[in-house]
Each structure stands twice: as structure tokens, then as C-alpha cells.
PDB file of N, CA and C in Angstrom:
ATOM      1  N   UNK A   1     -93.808 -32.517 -75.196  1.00  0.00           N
ATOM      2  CA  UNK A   1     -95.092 -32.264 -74.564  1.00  0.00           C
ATOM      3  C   UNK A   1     -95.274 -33.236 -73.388  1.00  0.00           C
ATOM      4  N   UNK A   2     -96.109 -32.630 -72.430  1.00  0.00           N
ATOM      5  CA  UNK A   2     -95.785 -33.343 -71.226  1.00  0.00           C
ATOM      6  C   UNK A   2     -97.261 -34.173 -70.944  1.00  0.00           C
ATOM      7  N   UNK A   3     -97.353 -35.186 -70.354  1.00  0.00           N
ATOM      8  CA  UNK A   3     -98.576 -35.923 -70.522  1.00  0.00           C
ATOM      9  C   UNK A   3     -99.204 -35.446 -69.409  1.00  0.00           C
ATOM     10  N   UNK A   4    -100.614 -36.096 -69.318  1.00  0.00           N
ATOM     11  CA  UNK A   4    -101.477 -35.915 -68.086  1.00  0.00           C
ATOM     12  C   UNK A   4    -101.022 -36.424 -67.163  1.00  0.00           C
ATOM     13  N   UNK A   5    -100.537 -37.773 -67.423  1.00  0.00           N
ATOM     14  CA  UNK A   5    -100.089 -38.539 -66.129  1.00  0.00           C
ATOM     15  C   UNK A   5     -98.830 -37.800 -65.700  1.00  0.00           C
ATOM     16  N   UNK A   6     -97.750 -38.106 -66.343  1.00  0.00           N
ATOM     17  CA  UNK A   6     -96.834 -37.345 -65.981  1.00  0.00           C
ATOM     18  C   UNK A   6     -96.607 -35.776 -65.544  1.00  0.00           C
ATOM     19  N   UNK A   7     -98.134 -35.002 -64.999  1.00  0.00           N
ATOM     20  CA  UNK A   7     -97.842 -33.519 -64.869  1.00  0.00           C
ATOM     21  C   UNK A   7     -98.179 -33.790 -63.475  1.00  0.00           C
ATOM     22  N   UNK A   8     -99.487 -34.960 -63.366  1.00  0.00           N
ATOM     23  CA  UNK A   8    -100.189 -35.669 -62.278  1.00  0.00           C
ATOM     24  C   UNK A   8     -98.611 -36.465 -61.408  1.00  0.00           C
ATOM     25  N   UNK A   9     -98.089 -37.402 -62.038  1.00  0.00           N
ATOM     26  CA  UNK A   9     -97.066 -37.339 -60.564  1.00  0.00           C
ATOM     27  C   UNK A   9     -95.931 -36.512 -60.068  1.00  0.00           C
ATOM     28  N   UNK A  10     -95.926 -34.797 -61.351  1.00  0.00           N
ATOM     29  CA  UNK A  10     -94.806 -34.197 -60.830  1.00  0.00           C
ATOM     30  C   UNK A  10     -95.970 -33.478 -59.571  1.00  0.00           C
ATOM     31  N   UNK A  11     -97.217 -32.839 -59.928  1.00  0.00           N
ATOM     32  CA  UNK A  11     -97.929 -32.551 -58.689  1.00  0.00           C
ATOM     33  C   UNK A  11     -97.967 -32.891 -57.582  1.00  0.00           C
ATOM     34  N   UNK A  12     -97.995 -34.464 -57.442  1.00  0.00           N
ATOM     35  CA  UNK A  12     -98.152 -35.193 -56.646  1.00  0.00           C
ATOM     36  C   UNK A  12     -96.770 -35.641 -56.124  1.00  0.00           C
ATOM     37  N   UNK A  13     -95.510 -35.234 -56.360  1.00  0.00           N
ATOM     38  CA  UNK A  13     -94.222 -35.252 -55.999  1.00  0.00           C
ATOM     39  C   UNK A  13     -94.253 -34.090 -55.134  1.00  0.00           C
ATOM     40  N   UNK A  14     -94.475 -32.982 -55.778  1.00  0.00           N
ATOM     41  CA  UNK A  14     -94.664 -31.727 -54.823  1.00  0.00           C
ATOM     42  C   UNK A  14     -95.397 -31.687 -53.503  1.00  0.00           C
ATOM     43  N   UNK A  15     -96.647 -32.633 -54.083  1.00  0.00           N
ATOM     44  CA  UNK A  15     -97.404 -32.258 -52.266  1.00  0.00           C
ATOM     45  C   UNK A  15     -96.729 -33.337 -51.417  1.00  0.00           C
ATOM     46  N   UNK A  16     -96.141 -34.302 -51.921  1.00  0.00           N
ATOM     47  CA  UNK A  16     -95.590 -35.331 -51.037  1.00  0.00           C
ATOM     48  C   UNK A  16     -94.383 -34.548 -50.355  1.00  0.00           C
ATOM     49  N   UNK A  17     -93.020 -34.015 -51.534  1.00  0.00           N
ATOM     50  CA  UNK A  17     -91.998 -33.559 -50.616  1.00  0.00           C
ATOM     51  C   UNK A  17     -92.323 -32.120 -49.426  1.00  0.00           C
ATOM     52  N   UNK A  18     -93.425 -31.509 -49.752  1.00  0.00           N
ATOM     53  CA  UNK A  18     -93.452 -29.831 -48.853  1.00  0.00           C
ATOM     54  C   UNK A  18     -94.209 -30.426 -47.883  1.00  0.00           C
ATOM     55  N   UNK A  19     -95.182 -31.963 -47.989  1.00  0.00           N
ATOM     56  CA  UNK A  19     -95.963 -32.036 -46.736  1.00  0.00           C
ATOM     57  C   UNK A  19     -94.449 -33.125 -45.690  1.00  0.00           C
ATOM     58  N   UNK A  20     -93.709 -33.385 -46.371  1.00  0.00           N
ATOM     59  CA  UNK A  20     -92.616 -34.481 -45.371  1.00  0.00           C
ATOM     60  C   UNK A  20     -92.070 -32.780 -44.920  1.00  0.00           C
ATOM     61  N   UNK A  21     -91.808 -31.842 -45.552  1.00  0.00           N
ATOM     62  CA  UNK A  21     -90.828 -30.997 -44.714  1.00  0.00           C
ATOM     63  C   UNK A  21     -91.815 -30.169 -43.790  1.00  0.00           C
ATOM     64  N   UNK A  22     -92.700 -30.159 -44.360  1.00  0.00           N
ATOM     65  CA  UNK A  22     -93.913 -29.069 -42.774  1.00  0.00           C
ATOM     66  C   UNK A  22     -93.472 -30.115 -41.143  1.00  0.00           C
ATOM     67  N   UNK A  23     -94.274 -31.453 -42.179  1.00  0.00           N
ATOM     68  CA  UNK A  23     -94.353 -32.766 -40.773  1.00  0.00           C
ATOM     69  C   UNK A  23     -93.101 -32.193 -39.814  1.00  0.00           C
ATOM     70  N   UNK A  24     -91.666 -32.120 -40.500  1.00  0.00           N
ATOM     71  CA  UNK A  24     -90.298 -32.557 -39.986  1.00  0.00           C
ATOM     72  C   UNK A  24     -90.328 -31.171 -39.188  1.00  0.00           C
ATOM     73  N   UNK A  25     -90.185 -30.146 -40.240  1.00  0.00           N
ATOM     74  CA  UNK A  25     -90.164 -28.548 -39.759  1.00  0.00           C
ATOM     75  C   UNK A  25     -91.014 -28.281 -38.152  1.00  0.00           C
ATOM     76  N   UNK A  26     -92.584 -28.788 -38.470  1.00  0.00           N
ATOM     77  CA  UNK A  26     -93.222 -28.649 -37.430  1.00  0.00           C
ATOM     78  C   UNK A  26     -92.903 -29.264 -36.118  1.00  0.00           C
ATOM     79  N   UNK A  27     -92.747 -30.673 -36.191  1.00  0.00           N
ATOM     80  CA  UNK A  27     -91.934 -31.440 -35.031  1.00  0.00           C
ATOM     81  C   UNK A  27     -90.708 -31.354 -34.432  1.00  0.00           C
ATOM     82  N   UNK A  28     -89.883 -30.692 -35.148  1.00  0.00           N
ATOM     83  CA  UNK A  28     -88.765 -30.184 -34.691  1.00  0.00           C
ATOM     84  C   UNK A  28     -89.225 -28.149 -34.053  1.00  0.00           C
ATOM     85  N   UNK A  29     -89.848 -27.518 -34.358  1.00  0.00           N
ATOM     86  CA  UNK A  29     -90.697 -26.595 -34.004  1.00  0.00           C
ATOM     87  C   UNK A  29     -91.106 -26.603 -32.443  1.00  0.00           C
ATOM     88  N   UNK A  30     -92.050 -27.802 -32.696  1.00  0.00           N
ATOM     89  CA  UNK A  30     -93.031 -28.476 -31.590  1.00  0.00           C
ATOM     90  C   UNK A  30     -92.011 -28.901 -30.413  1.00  0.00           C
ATOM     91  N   UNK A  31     -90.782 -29.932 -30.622  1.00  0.00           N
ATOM     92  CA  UNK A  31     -90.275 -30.199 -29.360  1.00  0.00           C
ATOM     93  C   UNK A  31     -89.156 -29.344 -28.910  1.00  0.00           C
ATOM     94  N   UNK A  32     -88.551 -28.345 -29.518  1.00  0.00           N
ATOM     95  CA  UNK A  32     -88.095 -27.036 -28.494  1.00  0.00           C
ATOM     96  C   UNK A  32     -89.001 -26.299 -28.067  1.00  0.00           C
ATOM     97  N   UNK A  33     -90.189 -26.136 -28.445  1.00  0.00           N
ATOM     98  CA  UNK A  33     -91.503 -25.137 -27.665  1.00  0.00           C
ATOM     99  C   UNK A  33     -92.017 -26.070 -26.798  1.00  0.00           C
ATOM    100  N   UNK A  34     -92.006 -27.287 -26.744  1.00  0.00           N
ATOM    101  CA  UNK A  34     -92.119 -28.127 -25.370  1.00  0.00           C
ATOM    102  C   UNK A  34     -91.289 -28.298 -24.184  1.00  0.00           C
ATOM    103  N   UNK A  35     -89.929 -28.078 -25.061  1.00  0.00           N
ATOM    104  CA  UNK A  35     -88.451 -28.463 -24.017  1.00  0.00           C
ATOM    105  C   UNK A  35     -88.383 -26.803 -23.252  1.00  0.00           C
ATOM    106  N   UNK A  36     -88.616 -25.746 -24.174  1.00  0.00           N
ATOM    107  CA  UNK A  36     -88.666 -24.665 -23.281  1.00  0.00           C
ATOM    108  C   UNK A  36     -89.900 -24.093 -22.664  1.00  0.00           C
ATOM    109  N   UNK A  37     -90.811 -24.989 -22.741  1.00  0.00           N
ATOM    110  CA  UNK A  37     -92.352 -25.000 -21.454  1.00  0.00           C
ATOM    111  C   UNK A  37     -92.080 -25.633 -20.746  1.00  0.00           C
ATOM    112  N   UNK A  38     -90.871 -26.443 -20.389  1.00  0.00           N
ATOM    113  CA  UNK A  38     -90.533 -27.741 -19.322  1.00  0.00           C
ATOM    114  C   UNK A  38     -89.675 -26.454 -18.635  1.00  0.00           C
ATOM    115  N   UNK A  39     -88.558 -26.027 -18.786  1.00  0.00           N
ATOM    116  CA  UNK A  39     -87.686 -25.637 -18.405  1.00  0.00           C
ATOM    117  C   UNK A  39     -88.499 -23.775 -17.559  1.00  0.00           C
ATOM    118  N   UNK A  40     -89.701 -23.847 -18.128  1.00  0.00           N
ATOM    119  CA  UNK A  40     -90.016 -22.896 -17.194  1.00  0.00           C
ATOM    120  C   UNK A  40     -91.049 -23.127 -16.010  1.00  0.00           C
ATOM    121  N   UNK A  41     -91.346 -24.584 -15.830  1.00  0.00           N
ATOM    122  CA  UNK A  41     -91.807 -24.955 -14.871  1.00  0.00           C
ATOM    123  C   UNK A  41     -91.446 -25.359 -13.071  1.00  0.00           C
ATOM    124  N   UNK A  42     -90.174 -24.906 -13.512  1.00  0.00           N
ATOM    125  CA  UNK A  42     -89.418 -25.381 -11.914  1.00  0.00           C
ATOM    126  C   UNK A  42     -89.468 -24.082 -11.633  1.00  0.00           C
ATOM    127  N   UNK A  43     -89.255 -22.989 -11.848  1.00  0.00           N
ATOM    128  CA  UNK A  43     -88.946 -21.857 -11.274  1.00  0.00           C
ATOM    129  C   UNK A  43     -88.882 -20.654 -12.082  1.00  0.00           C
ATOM    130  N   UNK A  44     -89.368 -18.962 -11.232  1.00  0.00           N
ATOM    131  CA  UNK A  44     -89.838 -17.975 -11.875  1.00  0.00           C
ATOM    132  C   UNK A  44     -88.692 -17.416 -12.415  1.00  0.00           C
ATOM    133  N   UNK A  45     -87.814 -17.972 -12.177  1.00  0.00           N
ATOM    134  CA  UNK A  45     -86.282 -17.227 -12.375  1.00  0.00           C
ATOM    135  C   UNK A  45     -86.144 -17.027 -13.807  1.00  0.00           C
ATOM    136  N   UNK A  46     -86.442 -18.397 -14.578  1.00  0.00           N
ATOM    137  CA  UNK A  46     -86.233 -18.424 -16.110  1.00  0.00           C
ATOM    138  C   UNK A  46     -87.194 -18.015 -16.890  1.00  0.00           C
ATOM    139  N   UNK A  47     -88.147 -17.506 -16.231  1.00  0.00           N
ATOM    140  CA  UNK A  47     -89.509 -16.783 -16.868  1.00  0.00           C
ATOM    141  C   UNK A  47     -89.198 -15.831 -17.615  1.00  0.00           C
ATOM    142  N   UNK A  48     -88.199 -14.676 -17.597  1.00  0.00           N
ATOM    143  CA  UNK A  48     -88.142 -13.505 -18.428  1.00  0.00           C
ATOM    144  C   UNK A  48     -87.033 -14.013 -19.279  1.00  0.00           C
ATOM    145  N   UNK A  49     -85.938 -15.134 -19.004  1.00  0.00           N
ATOM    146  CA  UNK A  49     -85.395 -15.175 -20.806  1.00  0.00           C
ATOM    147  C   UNK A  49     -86.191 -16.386 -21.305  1.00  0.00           C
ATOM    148  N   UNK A  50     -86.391 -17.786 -20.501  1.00  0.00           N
ATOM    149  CA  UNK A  50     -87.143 -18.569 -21.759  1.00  0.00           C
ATOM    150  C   UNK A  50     -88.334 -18.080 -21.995  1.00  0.00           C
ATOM    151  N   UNK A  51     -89.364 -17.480 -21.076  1.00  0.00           N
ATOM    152  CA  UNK A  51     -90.411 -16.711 -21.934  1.00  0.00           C
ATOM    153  C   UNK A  51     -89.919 -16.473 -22.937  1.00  0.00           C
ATOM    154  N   UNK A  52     -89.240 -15.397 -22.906  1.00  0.00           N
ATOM    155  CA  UNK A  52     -88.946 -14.687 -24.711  1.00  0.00           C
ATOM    156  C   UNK A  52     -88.862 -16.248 -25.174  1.00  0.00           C
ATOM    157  N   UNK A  53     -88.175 -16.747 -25.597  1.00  0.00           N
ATOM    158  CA  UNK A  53     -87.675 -17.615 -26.512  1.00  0.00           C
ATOM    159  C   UNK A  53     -89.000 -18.889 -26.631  1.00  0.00           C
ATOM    160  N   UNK A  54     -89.901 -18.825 -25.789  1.00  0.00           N
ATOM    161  CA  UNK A  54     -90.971 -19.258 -26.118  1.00  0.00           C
ATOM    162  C   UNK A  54     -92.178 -18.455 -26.806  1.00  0.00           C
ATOM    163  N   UNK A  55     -92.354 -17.533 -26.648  1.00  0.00           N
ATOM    164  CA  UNK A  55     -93.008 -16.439 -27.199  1.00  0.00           C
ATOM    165  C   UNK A  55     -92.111 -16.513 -28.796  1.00  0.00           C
ATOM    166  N   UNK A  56     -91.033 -16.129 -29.060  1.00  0.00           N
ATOM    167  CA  UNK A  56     -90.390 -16.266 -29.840  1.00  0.00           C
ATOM    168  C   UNK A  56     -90.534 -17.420 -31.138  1.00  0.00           C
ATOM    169  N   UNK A  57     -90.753 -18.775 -30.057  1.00  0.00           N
ATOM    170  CA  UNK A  57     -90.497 -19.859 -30.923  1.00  0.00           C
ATOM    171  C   UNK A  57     -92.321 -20.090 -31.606  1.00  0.00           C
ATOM    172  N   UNK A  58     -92.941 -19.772 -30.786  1.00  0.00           N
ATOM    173  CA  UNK A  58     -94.476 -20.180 -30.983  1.00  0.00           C
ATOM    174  C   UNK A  58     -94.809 -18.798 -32.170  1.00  0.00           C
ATOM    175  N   UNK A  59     -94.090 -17.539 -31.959  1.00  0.00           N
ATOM    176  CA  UNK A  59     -94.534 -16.743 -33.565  1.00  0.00           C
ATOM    177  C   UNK A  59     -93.605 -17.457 -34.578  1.00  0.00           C
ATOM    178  N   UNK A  60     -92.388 -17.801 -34.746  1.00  0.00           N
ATOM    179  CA  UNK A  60     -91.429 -18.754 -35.454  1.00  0.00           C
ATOM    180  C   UNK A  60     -92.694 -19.848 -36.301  1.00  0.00           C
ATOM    181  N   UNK A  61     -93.387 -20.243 -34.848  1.00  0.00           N
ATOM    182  CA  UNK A  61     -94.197 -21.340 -35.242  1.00  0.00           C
ATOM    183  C   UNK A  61     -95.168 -21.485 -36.146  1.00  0.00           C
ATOM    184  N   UNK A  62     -96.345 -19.971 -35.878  1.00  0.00           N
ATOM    185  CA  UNK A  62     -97.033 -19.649 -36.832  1.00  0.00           C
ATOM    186  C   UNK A  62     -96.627 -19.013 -37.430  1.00  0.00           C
ATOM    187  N   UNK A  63     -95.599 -18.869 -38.033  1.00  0.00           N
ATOM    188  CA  UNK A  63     -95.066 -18.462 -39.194  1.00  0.00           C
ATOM    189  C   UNK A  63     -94.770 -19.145 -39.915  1.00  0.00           C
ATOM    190  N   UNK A  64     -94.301 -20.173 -39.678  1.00  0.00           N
ATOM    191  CA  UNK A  64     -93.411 -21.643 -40.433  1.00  0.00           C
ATOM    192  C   UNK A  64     -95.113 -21.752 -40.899  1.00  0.00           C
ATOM    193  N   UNK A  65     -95.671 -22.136 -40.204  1.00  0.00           N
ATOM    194  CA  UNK A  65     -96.900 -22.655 -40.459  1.00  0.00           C
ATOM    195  C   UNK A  65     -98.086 -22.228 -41.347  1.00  0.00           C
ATOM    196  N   UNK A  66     -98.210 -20.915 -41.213  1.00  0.00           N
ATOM    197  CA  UNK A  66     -98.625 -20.404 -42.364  1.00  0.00           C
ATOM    198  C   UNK A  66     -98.220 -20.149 -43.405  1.00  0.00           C
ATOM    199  N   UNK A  67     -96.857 -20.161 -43.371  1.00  0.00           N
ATOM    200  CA  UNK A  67     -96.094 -19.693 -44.513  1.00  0.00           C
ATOM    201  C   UNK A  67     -95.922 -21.043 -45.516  1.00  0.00           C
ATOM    202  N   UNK A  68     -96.094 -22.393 -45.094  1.00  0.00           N
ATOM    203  CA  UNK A  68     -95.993 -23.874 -45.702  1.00  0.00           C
ATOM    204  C   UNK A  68     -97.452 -23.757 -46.481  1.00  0.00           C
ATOM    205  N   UNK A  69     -98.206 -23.449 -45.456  1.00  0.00           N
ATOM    206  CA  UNK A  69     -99.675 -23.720 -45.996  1.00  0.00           C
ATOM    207  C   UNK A  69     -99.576 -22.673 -47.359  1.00  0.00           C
ATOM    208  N   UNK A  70     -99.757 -21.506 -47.120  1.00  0.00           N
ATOM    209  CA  UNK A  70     -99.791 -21.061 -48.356  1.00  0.00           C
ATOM    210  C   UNK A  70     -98.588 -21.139 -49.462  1.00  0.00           C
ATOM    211  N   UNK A  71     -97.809 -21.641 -49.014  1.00  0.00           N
ATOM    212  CA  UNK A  71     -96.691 -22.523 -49.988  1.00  0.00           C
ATOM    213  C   UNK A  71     -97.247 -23.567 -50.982  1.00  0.00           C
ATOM    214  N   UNK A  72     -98.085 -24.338 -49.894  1.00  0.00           N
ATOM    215  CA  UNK A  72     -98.853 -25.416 -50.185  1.00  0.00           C
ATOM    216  C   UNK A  72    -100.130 -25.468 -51.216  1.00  0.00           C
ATOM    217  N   UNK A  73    -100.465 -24.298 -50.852  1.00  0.00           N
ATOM    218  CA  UNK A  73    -101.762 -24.109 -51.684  1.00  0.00           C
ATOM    219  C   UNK A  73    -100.972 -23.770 -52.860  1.00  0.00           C
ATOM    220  N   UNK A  74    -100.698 -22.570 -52.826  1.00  0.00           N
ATOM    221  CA  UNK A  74     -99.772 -22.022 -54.302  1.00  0.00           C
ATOM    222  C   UNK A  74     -99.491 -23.270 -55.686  1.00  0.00           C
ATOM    223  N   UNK A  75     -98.494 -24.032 -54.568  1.00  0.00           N
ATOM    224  CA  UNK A  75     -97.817 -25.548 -55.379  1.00  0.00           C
ATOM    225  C   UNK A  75     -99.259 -26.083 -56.221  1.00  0.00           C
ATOM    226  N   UNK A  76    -100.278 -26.478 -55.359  1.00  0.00           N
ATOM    227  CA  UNK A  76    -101.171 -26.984 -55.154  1.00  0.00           C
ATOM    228  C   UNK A  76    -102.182 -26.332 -56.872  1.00  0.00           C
ATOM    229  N   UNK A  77    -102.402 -24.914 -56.458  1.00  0.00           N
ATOM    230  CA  UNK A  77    -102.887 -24.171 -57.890  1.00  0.00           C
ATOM    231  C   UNK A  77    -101.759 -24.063 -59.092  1.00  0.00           C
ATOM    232  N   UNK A  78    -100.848 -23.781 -58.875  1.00  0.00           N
ATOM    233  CA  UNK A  78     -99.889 -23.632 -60.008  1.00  0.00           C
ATOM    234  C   UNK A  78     -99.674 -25.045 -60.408  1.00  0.00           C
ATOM    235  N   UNK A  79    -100.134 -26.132 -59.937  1.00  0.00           N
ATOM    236  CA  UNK A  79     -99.660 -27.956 -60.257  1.00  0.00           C
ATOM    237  C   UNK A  79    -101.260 -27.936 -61.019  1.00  0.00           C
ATOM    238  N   UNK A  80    -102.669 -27.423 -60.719  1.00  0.00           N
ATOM    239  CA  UNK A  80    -103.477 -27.725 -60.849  1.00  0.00           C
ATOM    240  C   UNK A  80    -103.908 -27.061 -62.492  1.00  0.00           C
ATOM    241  N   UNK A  81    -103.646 -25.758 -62.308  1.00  0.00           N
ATOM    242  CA  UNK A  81    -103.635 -25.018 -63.079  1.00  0.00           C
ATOM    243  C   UNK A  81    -102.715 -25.507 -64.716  1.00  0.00           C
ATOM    244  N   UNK A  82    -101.392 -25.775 -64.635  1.00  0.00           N
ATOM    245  CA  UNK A  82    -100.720 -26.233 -65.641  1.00  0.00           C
ATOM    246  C   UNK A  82    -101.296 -27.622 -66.224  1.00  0.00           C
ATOM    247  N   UNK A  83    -101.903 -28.587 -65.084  1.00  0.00           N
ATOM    248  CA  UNK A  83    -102.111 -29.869 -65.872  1.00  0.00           C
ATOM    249  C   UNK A  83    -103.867 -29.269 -66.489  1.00  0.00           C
ATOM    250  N   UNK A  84    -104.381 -28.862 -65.646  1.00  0.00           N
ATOM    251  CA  UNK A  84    -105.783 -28.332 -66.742  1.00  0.00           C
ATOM    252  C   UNK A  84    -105.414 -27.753 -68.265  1.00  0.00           C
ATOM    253  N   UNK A  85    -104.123 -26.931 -67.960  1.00  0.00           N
ATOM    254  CA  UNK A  85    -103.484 -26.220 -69.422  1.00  0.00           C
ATOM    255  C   UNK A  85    -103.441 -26.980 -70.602  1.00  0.00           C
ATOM    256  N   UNK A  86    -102.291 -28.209 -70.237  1.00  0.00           N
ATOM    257  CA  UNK A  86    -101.916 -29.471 -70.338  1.00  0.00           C
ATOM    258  C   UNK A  86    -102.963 -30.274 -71.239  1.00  0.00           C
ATOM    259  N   UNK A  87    -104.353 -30.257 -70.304  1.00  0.00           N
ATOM    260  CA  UNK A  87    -105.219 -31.238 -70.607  1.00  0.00           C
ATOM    261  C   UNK A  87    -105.814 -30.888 -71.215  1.00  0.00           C
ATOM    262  N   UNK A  88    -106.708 -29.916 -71.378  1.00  0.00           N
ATOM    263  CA  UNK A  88    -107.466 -28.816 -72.337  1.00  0.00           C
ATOM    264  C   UNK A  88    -106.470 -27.965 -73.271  1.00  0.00           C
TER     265      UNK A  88
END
């Protein structure tokens, strides 16, 4: 049988490791959608392929992004949910 405390830091293991991989995921996200907003600032030439690939990377983006969050929440109820089980 698993204790309170111990259901409390596997929860709390969970929101620690999915919020280090959003941080990492997102920042690595964030500086190719910066490096290819740089690269379309000198000239119209690269507008129709890095567009795409900025358009591209920024739905990539909110996708990663929503898709963590409700990752997050999920973890978040299914961690919350078992230690109430747990506890009661």
C-alpha cells in the first residue's frame, strides 16, 4: 500500500519532469521560429519557403503547447485523483 506522502512525491515527480520538458521543448520551438523570422528579414526572396516553415513551426508550436498542457492537466487529475483514492 502506497502512502500519502509517497503518492505526493510520485505527483510531484511528474509535474516537475513534463514541466522541464515543455520549458526545453518550448525553447528549442521558440529559437528556430526566431532564427527563421531573422532569415526573412533581409529579403522577399525567402518569403514563400521560410514563410511556410514559419507558419509551419508556430502550428508545431501550438500544438506542442497545447498538447503538454493538457498532458499536464491529465497527469495533474489522474496524480490527484489516485492520492484522494489513497487517502480516503
Amino acid at each position: 500500500m502506497v502512502s500519502d506522502v509517497q503518492s505526493l512525491i510520485i505527483v510531484f515527480g511528474h509535474f516537475v519532469f513534463l514541466r522541464q520538458k515543455v520549458i526545453s521543448g518550448f525553447a528549442t520551438l521558440l529559437a528556430y521560429h526566431i532564427s527563421y523570422l531573422l532569415l526573412l528579414i533581409p529579403g522577399y526572396i525567402y518569403i514563400s519557403i521560410f514563410g511556410l516553415v514559419w507558419v509551419l513551426t508556430s502550428l508545431l508550436l501550438l500544438f506542442f503547447v497545447s498538447s503538454c498542457v493538457f498532458m499536464w492537466s491529465c497527469a495533474g487529475f489522474v496524480g490527484l485523483f489516485s492520492w484522494c483514492r489513497i487517502g480516503f
